[in-house]
C-alpha atoms as a PDB file:
ATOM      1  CA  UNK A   1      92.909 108.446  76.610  1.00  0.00           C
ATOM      2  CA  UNK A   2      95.453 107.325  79.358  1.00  0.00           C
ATOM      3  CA  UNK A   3      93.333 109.082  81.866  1.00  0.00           C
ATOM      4  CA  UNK A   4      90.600 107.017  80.695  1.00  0.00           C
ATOM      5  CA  UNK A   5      92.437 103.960  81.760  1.00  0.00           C
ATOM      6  CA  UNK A   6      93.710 105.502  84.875  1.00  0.00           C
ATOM      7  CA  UNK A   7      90.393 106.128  85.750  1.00  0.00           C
ATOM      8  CA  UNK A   8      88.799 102.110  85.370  1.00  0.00           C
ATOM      9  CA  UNK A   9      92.094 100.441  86.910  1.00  0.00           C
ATOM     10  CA  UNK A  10      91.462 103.002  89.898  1.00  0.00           C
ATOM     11  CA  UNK A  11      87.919 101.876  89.917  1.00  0.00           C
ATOM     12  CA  UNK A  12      88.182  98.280  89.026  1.00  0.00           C
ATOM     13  CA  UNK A  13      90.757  98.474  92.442  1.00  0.00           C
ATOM     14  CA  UNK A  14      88.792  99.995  94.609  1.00  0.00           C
ATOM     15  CA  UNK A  15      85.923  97.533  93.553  1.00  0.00           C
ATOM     16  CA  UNK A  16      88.587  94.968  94.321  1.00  0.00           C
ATOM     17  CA  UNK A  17      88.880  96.425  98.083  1.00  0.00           C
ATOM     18  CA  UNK A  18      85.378  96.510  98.156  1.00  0.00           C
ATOM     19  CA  UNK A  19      84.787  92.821  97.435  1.00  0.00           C
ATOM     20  CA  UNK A  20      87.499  91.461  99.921  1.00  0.00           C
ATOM     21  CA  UNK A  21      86.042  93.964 102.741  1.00  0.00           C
ATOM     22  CA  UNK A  22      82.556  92.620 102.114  1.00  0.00           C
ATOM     23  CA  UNK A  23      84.185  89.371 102.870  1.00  0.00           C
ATOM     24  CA  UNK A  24      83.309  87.502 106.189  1.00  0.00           C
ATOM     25  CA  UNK A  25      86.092  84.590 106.067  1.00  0.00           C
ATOM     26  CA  UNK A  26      88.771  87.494 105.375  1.00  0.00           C
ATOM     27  CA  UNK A  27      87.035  89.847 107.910  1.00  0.00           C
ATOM     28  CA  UNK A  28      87.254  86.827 110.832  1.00  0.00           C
ATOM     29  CA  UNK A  29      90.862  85.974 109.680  1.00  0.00           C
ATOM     30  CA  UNK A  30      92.041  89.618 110.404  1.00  0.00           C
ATOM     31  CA  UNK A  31      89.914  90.053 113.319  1.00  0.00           C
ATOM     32  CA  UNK A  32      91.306  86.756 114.955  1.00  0.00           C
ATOM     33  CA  UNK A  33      95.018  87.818 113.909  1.00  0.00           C
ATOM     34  CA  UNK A  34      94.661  84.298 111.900  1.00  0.00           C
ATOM     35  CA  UNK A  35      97.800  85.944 109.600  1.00  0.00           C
ATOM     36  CA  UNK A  36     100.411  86.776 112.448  1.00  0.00           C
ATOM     37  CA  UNK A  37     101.258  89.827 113.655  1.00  0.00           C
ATOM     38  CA  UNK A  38     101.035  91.714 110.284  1.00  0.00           C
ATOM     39  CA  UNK A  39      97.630  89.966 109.419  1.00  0.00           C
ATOM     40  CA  UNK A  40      95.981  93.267 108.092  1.00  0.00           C
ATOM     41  CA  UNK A  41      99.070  94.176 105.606  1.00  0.00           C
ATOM     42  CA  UNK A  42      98.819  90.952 103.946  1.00  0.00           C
ATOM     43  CA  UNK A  43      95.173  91.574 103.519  1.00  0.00           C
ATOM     44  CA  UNK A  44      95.849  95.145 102.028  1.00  0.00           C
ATOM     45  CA  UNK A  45      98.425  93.259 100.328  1.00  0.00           C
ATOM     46  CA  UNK A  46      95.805  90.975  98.954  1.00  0.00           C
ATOM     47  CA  UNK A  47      93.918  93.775  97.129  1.00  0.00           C
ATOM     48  CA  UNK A  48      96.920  95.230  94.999  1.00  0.00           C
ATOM     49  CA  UNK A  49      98.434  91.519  94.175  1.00  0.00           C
ATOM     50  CA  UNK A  50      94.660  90.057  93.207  1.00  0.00           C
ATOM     51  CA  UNK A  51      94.527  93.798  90.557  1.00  0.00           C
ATOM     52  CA  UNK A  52      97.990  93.323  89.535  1.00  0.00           C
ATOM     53  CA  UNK A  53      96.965  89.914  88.700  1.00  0.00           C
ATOM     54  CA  UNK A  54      93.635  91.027  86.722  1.00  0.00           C
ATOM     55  CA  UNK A  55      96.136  93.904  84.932  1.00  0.00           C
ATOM     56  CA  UNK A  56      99.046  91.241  83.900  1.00  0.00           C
ATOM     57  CA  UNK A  57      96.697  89.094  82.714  1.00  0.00           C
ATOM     58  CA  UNK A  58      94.036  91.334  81.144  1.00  0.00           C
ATOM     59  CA  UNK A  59      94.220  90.048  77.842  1.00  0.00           C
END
C-alpha cells in the first residue's frame, strides 16, 4: 500500500511541475531573470514547497 501512495504524491508532483511550466507569467519571470541571479532555483523551489504544502495540508 505505501507504494501506492508513493506512486500519486510522485504523480500529483510532477503534475505540479507541469502546471507551473505551462505557466506564461512564471515562464517570463525566469526568462527575464525577474528572481535574481538564482531565479530558476526558486522556481524549482516553487514546485516542491507548493506539494509539500498540498501533503501537510491534505486532510
Amino acid at each position: 500500500m505505501a507504494g501506492a501512495a508513493e506512486d500519486v504524491r510522485t504523480l500529483f508532483g510532477a503534475a505540479i511541475r507541469a502546471a507551473l511550466e505551462a505557466w506564461p507569467a512564471l515562464q517570463i519571470a525566469v526568462e527575464n531573470g525577474f528572481g535574481g541571479v538564482h531565479t530558476q532555483e526558486k522556481a524549482e523551489w516553487l514546485g516542491g514547497a507548493v506539494e509539500d504544502y498540498f501533503i501537510a495540508n491534505g486532510e
